[in-house]
C-alpha atoms as a PDB file:
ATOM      1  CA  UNK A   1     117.598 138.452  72.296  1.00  0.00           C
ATOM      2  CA  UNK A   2     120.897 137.265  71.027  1.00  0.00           C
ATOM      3  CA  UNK A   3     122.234 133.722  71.510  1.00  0.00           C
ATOM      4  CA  UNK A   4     124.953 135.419  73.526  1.00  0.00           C
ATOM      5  CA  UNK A   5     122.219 136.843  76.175  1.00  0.00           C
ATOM      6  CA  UNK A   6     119.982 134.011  76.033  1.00  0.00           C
ATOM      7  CA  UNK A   7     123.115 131.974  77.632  1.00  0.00           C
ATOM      8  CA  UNK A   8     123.836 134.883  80.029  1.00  0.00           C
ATOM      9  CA  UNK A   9     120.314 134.094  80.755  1.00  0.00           C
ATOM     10  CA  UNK A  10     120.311 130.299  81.321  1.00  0.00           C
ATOM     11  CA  UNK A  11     123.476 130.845  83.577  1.00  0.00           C
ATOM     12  CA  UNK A  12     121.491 133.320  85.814  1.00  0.00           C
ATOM     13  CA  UNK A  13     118.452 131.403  86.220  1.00  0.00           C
ATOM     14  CA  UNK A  14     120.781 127.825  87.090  1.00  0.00           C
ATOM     15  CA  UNK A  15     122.820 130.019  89.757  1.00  0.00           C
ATOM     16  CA  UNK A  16     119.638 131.285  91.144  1.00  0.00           C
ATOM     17  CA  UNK A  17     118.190 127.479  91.199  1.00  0.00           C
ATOM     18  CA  UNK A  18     121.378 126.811  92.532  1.00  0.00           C
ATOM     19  CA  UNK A  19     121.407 129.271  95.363  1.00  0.00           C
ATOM     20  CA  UNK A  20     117.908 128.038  96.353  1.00  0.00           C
ATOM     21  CA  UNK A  21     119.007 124.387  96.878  1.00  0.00           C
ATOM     22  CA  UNK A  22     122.011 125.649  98.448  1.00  0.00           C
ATOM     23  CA  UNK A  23     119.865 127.255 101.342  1.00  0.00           C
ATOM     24  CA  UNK A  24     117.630 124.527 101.593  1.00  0.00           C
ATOM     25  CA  UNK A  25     120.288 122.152 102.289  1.00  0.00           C
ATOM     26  CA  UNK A  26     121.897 124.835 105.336  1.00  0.00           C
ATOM     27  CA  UNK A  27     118.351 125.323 106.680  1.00  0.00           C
ATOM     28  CA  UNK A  28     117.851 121.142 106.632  1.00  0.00           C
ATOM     29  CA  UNK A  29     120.789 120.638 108.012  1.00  0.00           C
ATOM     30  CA  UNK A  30     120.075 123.836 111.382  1.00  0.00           C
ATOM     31  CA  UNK A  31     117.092 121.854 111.461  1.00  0.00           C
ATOM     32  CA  UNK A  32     118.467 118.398 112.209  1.00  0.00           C
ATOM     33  CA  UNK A  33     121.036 119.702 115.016  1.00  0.00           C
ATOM     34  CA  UNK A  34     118.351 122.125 116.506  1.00  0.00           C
ATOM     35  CA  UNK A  35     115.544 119.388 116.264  1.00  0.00           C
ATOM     36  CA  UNK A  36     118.301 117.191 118.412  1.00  0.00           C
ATOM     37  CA  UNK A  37     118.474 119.562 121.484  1.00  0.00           C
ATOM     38  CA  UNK A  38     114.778 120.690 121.932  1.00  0.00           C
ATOM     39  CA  UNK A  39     113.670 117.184 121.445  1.00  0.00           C
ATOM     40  CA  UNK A  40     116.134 115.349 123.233  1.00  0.00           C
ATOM     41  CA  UNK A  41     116.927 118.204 126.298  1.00  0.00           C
ATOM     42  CA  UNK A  42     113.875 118.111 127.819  1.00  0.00           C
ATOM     43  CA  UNK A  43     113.318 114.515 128.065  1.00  0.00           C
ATOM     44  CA  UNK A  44     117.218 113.664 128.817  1.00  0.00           C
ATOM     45  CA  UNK A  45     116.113 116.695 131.650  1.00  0.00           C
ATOM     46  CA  UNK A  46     113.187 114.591 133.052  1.00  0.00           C
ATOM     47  CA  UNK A  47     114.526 111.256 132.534  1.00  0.00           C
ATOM     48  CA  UNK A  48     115.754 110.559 135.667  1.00  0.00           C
ATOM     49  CA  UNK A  49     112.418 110.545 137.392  1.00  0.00           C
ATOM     50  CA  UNK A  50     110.703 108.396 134.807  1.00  0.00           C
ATOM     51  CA  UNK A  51     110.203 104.708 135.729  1.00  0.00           C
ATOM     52  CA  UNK A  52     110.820 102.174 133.215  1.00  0.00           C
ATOM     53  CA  UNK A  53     108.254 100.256 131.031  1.00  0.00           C
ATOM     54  CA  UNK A  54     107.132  98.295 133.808  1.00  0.00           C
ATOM     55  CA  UNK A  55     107.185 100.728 136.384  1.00  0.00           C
ATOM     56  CA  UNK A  56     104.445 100.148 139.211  1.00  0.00           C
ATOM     57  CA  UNK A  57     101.333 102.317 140.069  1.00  0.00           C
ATOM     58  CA  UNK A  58     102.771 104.576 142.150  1.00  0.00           C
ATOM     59  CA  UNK A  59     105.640 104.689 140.968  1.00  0.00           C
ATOM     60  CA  UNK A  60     103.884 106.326 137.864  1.00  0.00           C
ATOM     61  CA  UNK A  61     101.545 108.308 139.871  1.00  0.00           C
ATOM     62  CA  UNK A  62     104.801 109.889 141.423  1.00  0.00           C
ATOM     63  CA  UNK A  63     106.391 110.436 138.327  1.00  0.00           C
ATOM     64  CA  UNK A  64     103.532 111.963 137.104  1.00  0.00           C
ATOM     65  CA  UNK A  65     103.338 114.562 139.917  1.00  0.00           C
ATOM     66  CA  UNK A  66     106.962 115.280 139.736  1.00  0.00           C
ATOM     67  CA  UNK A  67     106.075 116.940 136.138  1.00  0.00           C
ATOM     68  CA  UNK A  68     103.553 118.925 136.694  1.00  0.00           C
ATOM     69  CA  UNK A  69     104.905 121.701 137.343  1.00  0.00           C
ATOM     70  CA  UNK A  70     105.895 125.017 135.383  1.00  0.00           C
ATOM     71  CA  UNK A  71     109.150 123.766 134.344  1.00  0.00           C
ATOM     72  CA  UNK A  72     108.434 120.325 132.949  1.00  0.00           C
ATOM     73  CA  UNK A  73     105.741 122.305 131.016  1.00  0.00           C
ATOM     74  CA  UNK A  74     107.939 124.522 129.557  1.00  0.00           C
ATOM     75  CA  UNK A  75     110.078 121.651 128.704  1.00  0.00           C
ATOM     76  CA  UNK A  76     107.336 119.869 127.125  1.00  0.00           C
ATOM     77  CA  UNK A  77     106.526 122.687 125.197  1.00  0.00           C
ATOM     78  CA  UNK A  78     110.313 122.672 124.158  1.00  0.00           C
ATOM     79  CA  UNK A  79     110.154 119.011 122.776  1.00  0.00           C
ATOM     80  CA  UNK A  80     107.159 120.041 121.284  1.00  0.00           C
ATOM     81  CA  UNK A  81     108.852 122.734 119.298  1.00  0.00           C
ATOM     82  CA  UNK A  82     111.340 120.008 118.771  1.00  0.00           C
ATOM     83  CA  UNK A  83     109.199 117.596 116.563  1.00  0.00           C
ATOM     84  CA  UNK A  84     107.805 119.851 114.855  1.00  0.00           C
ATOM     85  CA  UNK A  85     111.451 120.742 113.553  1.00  0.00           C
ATOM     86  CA  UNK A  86     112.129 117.153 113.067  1.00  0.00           C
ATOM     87  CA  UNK A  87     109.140 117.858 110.301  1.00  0.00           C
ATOM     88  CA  UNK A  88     111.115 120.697 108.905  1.00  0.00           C
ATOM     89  CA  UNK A  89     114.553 118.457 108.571  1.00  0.00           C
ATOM     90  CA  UNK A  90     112.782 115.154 107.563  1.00  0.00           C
ATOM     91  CA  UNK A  91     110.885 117.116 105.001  1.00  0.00           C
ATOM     92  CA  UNK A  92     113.632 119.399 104.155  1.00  0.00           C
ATOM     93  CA  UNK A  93     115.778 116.253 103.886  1.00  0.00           C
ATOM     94  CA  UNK A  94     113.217 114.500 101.449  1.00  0.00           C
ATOM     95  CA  UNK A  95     113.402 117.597  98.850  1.00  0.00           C
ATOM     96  CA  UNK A  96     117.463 117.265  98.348  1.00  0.00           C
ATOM     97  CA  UNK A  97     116.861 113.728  98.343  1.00  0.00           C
ATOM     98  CA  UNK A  98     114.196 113.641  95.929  1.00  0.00           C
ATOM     99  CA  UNK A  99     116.384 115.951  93.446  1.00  0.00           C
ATOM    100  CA  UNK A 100     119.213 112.966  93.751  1.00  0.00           C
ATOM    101  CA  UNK A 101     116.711 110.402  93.694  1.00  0.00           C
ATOM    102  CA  UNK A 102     115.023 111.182  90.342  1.00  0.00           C
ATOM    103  CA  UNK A 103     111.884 110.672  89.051  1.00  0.00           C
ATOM    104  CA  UNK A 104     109.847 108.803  90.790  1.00  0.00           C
ATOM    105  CA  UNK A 105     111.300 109.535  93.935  1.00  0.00           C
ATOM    106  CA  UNK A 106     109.110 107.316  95.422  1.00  0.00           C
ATOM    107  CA  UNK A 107     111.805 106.771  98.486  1.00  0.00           C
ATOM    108  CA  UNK A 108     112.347 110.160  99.737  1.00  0.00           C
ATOM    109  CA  UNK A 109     107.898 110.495  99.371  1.00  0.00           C
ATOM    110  CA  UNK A 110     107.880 107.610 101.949  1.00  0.00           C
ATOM    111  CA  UNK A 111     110.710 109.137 104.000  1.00  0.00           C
ATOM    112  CA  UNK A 112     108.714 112.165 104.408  1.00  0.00           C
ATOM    113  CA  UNK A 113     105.564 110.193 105.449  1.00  0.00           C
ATOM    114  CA  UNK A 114     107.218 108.410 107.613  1.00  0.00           C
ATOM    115  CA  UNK A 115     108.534 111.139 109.384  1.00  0.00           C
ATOM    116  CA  UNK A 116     105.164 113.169 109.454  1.00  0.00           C
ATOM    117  CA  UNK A 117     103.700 109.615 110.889  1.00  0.00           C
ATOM    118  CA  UNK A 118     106.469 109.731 113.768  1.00  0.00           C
ATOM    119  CA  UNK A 119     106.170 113.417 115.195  1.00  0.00           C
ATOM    120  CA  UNK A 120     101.966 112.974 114.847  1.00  0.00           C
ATOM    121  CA  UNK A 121     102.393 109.890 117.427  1.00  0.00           C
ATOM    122  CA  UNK A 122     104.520 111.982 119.541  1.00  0.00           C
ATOM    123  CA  UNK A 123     102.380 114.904 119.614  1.00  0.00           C
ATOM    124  CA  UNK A 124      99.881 112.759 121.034  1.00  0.00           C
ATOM    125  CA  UNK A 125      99.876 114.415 124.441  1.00  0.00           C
ATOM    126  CA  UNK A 126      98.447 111.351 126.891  1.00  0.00           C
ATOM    127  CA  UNK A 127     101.393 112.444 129.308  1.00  0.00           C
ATOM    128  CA  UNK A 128     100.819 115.823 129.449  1.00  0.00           C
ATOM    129  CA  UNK A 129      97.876 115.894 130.018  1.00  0.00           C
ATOM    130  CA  UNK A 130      98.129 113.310 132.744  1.00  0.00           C
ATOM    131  CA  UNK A 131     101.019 116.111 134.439  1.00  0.00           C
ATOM    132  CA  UNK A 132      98.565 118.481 134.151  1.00  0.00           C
ATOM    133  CA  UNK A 133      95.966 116.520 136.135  1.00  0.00           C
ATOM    134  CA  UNK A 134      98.227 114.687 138.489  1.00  0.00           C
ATOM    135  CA  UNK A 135      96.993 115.499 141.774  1.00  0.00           C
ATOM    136  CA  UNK A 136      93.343 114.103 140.938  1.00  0.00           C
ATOM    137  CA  UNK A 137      94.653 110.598 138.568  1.00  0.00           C
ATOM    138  CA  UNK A 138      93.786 107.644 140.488  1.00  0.00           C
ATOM    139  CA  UNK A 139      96.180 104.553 140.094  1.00  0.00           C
ATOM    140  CA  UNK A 140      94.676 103.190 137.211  1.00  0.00           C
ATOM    141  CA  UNK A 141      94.369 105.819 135.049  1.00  0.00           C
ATOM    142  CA  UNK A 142      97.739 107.134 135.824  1.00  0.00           C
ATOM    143  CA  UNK A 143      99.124 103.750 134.534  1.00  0.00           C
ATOM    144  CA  UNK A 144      96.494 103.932 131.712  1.00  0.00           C
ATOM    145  CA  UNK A 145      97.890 107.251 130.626  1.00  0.00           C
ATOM    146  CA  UNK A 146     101.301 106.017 131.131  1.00  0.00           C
ATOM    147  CA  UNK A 147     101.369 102.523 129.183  1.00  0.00           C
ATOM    148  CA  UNK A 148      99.451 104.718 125.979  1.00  0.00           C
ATOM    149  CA  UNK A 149     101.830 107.132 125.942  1.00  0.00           C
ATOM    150  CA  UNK A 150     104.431 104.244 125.715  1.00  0.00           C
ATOM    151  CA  UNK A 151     102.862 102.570 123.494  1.00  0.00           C
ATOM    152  CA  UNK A 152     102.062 105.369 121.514  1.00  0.00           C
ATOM    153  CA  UNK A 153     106.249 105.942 121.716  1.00  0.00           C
ATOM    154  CA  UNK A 154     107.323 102.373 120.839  1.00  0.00           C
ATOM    155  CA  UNK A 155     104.908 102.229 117.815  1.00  0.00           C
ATOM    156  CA  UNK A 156     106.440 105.471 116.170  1.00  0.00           C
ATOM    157  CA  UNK A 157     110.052 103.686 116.543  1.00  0.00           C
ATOM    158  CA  UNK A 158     108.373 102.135 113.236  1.00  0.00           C
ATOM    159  CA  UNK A 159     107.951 104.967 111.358  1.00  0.00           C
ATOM    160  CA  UNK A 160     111.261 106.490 112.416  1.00  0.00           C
ATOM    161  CA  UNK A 161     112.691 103.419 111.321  1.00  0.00           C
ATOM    162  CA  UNK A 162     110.747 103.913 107.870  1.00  0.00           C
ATOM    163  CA  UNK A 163     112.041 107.176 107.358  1.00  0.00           C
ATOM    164  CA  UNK A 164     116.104 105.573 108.064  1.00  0.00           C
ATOM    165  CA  UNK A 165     115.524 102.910 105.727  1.00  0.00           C
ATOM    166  CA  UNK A 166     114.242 104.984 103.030  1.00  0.00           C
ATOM    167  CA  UNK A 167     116.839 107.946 103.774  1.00  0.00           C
ATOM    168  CA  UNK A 168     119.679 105.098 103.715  1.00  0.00           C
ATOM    169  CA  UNK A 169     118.606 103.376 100.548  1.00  0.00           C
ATOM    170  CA  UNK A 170     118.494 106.614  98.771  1.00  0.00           C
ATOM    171  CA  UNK A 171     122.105 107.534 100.016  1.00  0.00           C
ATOM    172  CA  UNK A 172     123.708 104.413  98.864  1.00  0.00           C
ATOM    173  CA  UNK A 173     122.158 104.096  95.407  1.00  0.00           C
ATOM    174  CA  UNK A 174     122.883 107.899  94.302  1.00  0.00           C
ATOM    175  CA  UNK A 175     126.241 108.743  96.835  1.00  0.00           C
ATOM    176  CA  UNK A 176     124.213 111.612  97.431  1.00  0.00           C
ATOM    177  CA  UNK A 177     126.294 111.288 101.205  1.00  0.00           C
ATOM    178  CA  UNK A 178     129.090 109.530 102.766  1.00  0.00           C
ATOM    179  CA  UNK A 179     128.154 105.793 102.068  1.00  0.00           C
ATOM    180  CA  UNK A 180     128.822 105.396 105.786  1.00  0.00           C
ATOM    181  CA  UNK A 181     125.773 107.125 106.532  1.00  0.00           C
ATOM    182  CA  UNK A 182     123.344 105.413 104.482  1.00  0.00           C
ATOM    183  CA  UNK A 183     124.612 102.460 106.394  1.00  0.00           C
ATOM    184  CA  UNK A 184     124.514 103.732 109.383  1.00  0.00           C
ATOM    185  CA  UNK A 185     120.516 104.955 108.555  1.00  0.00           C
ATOM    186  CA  UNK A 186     119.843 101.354 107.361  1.00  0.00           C
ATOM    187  CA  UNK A 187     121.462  99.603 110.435  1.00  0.00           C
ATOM    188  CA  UNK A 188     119.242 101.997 113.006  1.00  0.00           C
ATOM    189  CA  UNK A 189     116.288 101.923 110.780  1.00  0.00           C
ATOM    190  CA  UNK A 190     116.080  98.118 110.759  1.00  0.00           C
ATOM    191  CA  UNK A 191     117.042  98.456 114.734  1.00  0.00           C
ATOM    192  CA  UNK A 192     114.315 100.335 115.252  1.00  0.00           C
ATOM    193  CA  UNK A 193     111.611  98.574 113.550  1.00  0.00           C
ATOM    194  CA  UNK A 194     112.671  95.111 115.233  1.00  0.00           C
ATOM    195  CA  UNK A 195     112.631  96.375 118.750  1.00  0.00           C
ATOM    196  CA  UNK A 196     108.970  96.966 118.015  1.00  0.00           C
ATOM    197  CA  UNK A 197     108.316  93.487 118.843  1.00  0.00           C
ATOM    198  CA  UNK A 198     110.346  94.063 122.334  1.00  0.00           C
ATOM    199  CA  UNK A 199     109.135  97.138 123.305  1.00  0.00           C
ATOM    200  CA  UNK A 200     108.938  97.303 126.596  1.00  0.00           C
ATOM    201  CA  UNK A 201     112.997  96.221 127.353  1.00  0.00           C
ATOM    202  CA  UNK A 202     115.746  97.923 126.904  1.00  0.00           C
ATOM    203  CA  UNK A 203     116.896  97.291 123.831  1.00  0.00           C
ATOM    204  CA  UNK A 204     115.154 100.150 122.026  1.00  0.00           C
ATOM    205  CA  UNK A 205     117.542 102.398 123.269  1.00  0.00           C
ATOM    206  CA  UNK A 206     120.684 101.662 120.975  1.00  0.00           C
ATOM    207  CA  UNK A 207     119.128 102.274 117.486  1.00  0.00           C
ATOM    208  CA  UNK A 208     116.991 104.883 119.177  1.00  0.00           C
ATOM    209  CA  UNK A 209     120.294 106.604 119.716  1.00  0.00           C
ATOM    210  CA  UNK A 210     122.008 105.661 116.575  1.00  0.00           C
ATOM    211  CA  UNK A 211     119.689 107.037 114.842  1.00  0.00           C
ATOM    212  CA  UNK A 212     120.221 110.168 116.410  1.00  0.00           C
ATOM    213  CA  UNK A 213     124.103 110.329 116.562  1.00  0.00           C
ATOM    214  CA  UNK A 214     123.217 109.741 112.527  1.00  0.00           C
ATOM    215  CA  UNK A 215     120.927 113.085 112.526  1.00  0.00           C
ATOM    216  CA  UNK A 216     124.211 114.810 113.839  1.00  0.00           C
ATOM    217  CA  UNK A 217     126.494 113.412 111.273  1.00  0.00           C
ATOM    218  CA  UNK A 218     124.223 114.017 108.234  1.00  0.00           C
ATOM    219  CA  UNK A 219     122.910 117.647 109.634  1.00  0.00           C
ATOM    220  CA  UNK A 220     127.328 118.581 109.876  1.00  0.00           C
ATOM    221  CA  UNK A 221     127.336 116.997 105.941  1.00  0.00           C
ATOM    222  CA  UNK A 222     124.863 118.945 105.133  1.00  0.00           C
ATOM    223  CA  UNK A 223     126.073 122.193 106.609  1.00  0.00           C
ATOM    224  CA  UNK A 224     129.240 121.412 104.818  1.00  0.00           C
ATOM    225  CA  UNK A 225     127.953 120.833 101.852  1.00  0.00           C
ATOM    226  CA  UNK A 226     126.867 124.284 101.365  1.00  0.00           C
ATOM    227  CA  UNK A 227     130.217 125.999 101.189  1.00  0.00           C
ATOM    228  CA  UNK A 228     131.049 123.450  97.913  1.00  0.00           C
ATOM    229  CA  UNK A 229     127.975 121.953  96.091  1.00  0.00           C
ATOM    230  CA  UNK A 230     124.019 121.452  96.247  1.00  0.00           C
ATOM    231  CA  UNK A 231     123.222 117.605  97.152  1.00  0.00           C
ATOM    232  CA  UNK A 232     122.884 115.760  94.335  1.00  0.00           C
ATOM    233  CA  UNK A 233     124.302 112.715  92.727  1.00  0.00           C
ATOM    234  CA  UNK A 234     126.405 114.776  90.452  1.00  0.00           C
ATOM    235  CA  UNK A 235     127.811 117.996  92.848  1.00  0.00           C
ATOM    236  CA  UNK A 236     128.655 115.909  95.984  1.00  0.00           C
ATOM    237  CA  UNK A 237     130.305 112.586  94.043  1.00  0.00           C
ATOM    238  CA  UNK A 238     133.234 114.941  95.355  1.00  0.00           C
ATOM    239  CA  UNK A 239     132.698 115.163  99.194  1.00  0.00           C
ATOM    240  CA  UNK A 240     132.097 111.478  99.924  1.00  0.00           C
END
């Protein structure tokens, strides 16, 4: 093999490697924006008849009823479907990040942790299973299921707000994004991890949906980001 093909070669096998990242970064960033509507449809669908934190027995008892039918099932399923494509974006997300992050990309391993930690506590299913057994749950055990699967809600906030942190930090050390969003990721990751200790108020709400109007804005970069460069420190130092 001459000199001349081995480098004919090389080229090949880095626009190949190339390509690969390439689609990674458009499926990541489908992921984030389709994660967004099957998670957050159903339950912006339902939210109306959910009592707050605090609600009271039967106010639970009734809520529960209201969902146990076939179409809050089928929306259930839907968020289901829904976190487990947050997986596919938060570990889809990890890969580019890891690539900008270098050796050892110790942050974008904890981002994807984090992640896998937040959509296991949601898959929990304490108030589905309560929907599916409404008619026979006593008053106790409907608040029982209802205050776990709260619980079980507020305490992934943490991980979530792992997985911003670590996302953010990344961003703003390599410029692997917008600096703007790895701002934005640490300002709703920290959010999220402090409400924690308020859980059942309503403050949870705001870097709850920060964090999401964030998914939005990094799934569009990433989209974009396809048509120019693969995300790395060195290709996207031009689309900042």
């Amino acid at each position: 093999m001459t000199g001349r093909d081995a480098a004919a070669r090389t080229t090949t096998v880095a626009a190949d490697a190339d390509g690969r990242w390439r689609q990674l970064s458009k499926l990541t960033g489908v992921a984030g924006l389709l994660a967004l509507v099957l998670v957050l449809g159903p339950i912006s669908a339902a939210s109306g008849q959910e009592p707050g934190f605090t609600g009271t027995a039967a106010q639970v008892r009734t809520f529960f009823l209201s969902t146990s039918g076939p179409g809050p099932a089928f929306g259930s399923a839907l968020a289901t479907a829904g976190l487990v494509t947050v997986l596919w974006f938060a570990v889809g997300l990890a890969l580019l990040l890891a690539r900008a992050e270098g050796a050892p990309a110790w942050r974008s391993a904890i981002a994807a942790v984090s992640a896998s930690t937040f959509v296991i506590l949601n898959l929990s299913g304490g108030w589905e299973a309560a929907s599916y057994r409404a008619a026979g749950l006593t008053d106790e055990l409907a608040l029982y299921a209802f205050d776990e699967g709260n619980l079980t809600f507020a305490n992934s906030w943490v991980a979530m707000g792992s997985f911003a942190l670590c996302v953010g930090w990344v961003v703003l050390r390599t410029r692997c994004a917008p600096g703007w969003q790895g701002w934005v990721a640490l300002v709703s990751g920290f959010g999220l991890v402090l409400v924690r200790f308020a859980w059942c108020g309503e403050l949870w709400f705001a870097p709850y949906a920060l964090f999401w109007l964030w998914v939005i804005a990094l799934s569009v970069h990433l989209l974009r980001t396809t048509r120019r460069a693969v995300v790395t420190t060195e290709s996207l130092e031009d689309v900042r």
